[in-house]
N, C-alpha and C. Protein backbone atom coordinates (compact mmCIF):
# COMPACT_ATOMS: atom_id res chain seq x y z
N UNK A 1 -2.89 -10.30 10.32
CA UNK A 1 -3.85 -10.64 9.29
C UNK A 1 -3.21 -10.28 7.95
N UNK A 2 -3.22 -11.08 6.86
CA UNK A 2 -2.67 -10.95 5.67
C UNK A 2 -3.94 -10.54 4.89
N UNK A 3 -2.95 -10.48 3.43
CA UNK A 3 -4.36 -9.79 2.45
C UNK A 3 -5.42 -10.88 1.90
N UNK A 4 -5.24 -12.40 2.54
CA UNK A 4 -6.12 -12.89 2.09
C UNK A 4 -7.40 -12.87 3.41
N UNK A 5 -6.75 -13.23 4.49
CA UNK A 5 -7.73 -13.27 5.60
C UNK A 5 -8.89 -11.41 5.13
N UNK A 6 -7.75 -10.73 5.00
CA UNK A 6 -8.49 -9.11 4.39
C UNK A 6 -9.46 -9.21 3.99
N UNK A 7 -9.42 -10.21 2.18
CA UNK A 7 -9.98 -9.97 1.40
C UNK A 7 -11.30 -10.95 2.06
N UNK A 8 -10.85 -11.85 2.64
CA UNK A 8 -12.33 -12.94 3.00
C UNK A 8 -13.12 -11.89 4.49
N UNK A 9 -12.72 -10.98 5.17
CA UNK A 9 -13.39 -10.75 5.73
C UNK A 9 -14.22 -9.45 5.20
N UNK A 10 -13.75 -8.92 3.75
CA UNK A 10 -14.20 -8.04 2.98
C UNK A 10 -15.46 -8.54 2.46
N UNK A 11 -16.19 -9.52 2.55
CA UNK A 11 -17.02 -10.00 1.76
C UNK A 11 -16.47 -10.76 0.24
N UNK A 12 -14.85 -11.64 0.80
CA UNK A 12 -14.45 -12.23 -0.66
C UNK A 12 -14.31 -11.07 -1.73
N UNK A 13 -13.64 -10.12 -1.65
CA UNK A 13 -13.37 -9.33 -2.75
C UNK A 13 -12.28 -9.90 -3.59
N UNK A 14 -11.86 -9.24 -4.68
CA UNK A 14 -10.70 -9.57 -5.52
C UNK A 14 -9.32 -8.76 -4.68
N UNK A 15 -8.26 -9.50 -5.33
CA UNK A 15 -7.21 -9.43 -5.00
C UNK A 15 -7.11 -7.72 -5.37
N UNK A 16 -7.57 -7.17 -6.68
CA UNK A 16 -6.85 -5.90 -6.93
C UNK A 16 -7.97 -4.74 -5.96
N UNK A 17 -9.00 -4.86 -5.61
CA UNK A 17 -9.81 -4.45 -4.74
C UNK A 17 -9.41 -4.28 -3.34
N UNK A 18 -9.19 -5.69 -3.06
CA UNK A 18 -8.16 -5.45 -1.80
C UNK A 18 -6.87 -4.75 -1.52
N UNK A 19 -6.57 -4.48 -2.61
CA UNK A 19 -5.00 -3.78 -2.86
C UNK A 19 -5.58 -2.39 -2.62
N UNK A 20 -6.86 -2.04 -3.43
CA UNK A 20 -6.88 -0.44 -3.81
C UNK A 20 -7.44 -0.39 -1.92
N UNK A 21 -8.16 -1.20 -1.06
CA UNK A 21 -8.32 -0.74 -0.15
C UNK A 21 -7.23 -0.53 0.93
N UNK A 22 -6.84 -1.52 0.73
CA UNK A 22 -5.35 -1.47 1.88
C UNK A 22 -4.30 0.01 1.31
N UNK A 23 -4.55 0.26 0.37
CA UNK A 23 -3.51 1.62 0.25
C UNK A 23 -4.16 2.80 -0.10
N UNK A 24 -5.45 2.98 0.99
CA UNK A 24 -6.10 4.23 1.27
C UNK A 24 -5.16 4.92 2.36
N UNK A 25 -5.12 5.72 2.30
CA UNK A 25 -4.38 6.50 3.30
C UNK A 25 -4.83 6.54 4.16
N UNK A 26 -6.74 6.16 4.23
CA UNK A 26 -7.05 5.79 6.11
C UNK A 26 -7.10 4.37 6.64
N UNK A 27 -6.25 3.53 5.86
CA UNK A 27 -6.47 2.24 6.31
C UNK A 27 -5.33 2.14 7.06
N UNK A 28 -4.95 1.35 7.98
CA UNK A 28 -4.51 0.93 9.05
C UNK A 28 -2.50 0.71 8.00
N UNK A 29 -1.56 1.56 8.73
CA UNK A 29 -0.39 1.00 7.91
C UNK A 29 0.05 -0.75 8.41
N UNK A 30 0.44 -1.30 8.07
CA UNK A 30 1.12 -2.47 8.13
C UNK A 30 1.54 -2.83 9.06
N UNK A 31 1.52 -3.78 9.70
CA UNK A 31 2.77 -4.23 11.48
C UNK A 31 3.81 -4.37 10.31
N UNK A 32 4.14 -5.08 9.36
CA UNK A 32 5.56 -6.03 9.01
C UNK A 32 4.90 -6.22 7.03
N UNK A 33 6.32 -6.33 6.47
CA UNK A 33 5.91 -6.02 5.21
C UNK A 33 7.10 -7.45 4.96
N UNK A 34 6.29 -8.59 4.80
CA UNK A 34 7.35 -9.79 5.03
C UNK A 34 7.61 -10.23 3.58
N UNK A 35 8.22 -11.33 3.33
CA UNK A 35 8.37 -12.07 1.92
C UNK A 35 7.43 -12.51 1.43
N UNK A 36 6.29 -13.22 2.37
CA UNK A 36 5.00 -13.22 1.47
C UNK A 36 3.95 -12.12 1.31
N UNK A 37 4.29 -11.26 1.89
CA UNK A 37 3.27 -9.89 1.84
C UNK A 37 3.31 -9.24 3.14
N UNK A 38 2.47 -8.47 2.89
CA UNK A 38 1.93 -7.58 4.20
C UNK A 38 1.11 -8.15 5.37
N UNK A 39 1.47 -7.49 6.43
CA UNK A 39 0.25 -7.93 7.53
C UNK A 39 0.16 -6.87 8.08
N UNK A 40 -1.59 -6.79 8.67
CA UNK A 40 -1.72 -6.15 10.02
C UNK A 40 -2.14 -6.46 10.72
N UNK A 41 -1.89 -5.61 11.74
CA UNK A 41 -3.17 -6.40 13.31
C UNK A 41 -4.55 -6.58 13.05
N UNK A 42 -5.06 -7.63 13.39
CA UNK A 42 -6.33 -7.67 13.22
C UNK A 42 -6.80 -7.35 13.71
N UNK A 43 -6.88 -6.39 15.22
CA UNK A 43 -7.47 -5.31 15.67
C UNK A 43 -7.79 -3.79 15.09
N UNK A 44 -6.61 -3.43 14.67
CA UNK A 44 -6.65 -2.59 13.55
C UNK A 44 -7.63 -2.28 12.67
N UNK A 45 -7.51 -3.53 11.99
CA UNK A 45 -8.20 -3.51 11.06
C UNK A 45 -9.83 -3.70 10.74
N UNK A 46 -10.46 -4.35 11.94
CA UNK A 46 -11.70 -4.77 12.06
C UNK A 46 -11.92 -3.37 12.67
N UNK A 47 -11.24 -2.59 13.47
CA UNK A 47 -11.45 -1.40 14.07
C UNK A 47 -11.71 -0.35 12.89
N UNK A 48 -11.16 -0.36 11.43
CA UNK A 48 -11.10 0.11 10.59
C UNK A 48 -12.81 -0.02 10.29
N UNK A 49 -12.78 -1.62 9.55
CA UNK A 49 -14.00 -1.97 8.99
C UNK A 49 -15.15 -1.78 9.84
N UNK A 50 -15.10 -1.55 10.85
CA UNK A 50 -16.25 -0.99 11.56
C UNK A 50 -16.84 0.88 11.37
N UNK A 51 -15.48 1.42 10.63
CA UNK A 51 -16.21 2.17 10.68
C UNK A 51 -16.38 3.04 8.92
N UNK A 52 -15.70 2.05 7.82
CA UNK A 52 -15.78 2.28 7.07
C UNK A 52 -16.61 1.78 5.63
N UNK A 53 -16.66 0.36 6.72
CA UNK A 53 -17.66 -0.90 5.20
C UNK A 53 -18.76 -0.39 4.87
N UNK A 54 -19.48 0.43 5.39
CA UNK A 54 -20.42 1.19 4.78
C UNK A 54 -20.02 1.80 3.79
N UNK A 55 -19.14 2.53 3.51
CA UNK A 55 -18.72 3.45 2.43
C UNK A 55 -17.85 2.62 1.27
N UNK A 56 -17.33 1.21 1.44
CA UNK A 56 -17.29 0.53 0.66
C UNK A 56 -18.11 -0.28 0.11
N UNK A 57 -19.03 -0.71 0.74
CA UNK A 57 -20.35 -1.12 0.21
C UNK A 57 -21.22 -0.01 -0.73
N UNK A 58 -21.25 1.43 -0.61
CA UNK A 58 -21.57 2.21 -1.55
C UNK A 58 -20.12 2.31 -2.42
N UNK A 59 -18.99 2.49 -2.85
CA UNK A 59 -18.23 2.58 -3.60
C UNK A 59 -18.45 1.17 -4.52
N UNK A 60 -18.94 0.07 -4.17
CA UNK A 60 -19.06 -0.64 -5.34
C UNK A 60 -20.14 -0.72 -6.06
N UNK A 61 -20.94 -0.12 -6.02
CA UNK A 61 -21.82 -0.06 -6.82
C UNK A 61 -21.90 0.39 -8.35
């Protein structure tokens, strides 16, 4: 999963939003850091957002 699939399963956030989330220190590190960007597993990561979109849903407020 790249940072756009990210950002659309974020609820469409912005690009620099998605940045500040992907380089939390509890977000999931990277499979591969390629020429067009980053990816991770999309297991990972939905494994993530399950247990954190709550607390990003209060951080934007």
């Amino acid at each position: 999963m790249g940072a756009h699939e990210i950002r659309i399963r974020l609820g469409g956030v912005s690009r620099q939003r998605a940045y500040q989330i992907t380089s939390r220190a509890d977000f999931p590190k990277p499979l591969a850091d390629l020429a067009q960007g980053k990816v991770w597993l999309a297991d990972d990561v939905e494994g993530w957002m399950k247990v954190h979109r709550r607390d990003l849903d209060d951080s934007e407020d």
